[in-house]
Protein backbone atom coordinates (compact mmCIF):
# COMPACT_ATOMS: atom_id res chain seq x y z
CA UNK A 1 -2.75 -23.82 -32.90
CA UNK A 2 -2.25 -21.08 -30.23
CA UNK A 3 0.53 -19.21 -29.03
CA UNK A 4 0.42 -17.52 -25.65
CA UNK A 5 3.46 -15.43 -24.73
CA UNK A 6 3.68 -14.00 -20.75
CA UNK A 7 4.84 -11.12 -19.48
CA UNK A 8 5.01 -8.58 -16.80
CA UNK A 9 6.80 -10.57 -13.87
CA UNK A 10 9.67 -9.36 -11.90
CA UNK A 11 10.54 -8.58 -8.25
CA UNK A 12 7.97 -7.06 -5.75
CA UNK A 13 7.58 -6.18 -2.17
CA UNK A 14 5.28 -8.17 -0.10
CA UNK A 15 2.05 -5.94 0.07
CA UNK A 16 2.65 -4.71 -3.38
CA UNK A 17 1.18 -5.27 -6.69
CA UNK A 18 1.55 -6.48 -10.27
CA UNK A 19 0.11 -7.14 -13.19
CA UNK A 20 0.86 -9.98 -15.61
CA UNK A 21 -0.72 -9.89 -19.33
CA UNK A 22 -0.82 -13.06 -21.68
CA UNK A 23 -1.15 -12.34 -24.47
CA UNK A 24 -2.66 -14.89 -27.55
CA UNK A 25 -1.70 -15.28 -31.00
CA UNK A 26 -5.47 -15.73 -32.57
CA UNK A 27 -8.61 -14.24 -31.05
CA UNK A 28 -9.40 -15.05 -27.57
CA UNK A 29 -13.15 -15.48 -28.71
CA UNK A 30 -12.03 -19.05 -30.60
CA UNK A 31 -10.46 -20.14 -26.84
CA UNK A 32 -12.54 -21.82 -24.49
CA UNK A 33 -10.98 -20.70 -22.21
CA UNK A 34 -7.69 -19.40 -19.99
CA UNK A 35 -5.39 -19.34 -17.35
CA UNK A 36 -2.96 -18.73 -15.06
CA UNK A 37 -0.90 -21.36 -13.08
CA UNK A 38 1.95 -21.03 -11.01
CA UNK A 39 4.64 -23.03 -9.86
CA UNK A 40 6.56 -22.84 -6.90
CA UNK A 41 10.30 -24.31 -6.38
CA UNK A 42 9.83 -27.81 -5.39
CA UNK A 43 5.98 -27.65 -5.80
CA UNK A 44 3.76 -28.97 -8.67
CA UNK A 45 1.87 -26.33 -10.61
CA UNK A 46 -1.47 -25.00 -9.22
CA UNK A 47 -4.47 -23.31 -10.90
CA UNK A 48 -4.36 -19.68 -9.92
CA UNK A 49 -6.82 -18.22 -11.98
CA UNK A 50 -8.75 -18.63 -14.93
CA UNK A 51 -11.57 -17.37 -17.71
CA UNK A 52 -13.88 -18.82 -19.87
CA UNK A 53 -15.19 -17.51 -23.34
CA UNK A 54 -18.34 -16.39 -21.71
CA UNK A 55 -16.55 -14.17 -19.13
CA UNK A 56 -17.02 -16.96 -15.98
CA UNK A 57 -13.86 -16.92 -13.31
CA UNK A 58 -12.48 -19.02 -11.07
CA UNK A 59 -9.83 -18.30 -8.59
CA UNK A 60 -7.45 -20.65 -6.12
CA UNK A 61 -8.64 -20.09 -2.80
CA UNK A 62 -5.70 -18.70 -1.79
CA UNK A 63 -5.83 -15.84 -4.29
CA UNK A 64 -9.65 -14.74 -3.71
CA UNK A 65 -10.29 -11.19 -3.16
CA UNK A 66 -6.25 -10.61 -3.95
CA UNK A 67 -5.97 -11.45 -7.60
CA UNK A 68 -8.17 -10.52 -10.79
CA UNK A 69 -8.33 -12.03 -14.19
CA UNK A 70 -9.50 -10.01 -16.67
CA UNK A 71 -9.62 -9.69 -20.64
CA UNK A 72 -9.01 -7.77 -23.36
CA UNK A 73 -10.85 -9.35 -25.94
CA UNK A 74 -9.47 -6.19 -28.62
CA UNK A 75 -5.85 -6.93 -27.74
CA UNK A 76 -6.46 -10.99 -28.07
CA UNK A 77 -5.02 -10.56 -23.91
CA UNK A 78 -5.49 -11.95 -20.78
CA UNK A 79 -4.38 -9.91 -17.56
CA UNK A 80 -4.04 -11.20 -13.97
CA UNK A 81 -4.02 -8.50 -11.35
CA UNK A 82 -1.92 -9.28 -8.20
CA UNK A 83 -2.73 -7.32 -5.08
CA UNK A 84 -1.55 -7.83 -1.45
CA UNK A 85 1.18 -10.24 -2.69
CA UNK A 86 2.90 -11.98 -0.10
CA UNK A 87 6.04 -13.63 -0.65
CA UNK A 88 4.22 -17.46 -1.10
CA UNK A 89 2.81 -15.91 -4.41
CA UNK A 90 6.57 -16.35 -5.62
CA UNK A 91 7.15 -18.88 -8.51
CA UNK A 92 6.50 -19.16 -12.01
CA UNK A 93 3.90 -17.92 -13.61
CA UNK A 94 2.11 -19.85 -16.70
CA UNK A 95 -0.61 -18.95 -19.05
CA UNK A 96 -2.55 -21.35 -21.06
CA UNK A 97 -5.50 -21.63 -23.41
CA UNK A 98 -7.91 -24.41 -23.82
CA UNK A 99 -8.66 -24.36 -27.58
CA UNK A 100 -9.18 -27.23 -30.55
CA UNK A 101 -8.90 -29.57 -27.70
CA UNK A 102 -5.73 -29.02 -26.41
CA UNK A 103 -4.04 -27.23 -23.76
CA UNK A 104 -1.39 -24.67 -25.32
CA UNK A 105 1.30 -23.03 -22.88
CA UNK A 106 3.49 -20.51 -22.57
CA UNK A 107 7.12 -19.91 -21.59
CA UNK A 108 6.42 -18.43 -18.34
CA UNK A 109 6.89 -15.44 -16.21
CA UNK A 110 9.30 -15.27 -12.49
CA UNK A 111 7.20 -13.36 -9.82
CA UNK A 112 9.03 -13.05 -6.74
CA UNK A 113 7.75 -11.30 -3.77
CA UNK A 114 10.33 -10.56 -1.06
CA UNK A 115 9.31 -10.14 2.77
C-alpha cells in the first residue's frame, strides 16, 4: 500500500510559477514509478508528467520545456515545477504511484492560473 498526499496548489498569474510536491508514505525507491495528472472542468484527466525509479521522464507535450518533475528520494517526494503557466494549465492536479501493481492516488491539488 501507498499513500500519496498533494500539495502546493493555489491561484497564480498567467506567466507565473509554482511548485507542487507529492509526497509518499513509503520510500519512493519501492515505486516504479510517478506522476502527475491533471484534470480540467469538463475534461478527462491527462498525463502531465511523470518519473520512473531509474530517474527516466516523460512530459505531455503541452508542458515540455515549461514543467519539471523532479525527486527527492530523502524526503520519499515528488515535485513538479510549473513555469510560464498559462491559464489552460488550470484544473486539478493528481499524483500517483505505480507500485505492487497498482495505481495509488491522491486527493488532489486546485491550480488555477488567471489571464
Amino acid at each position: 500500500q501507498v499513500q500519496v498526499v498533494e500539495s502546493g496548489g493555489g491561484l497564480v498569474q498567467a506567466g507565473g510559477s509554482q511548485r507542487l510536491s507529492c509526497a509518499a508514505s513509503r520510500s519512493i525507491f519501492s515505486i516504479k514509478s510517478m506522476g502527475w495528472h491533471r484534470q480540467a472542468p469538463g475534461k478527462q484527466r491527462e498525463l502531465v508528467a511523470g518519473v520512473t525509479s531509474d530517474g527516466s521522464t516523460n512530459y505531455a507535450d503541452s508542458v515540455k520545456g515549461r514543467f519539471t518533475i523532479s525527486r527527492d528520494n530523502a524526503k520519499n517526494t515528488v515535485y513538479l515545477q510549473m513555469n510560464s503557466l498559462k491559464p489552460e494549465d488550470t484544473g486539478v492536479y493528481y499524483c500517483n504511484a505505480v507500485a505492487f501493481g497498482r495505481t495509488f492516488w491522491g486527493q488532489g491539488t486546485q491550480v488555477t492560473v488567471s489571464s
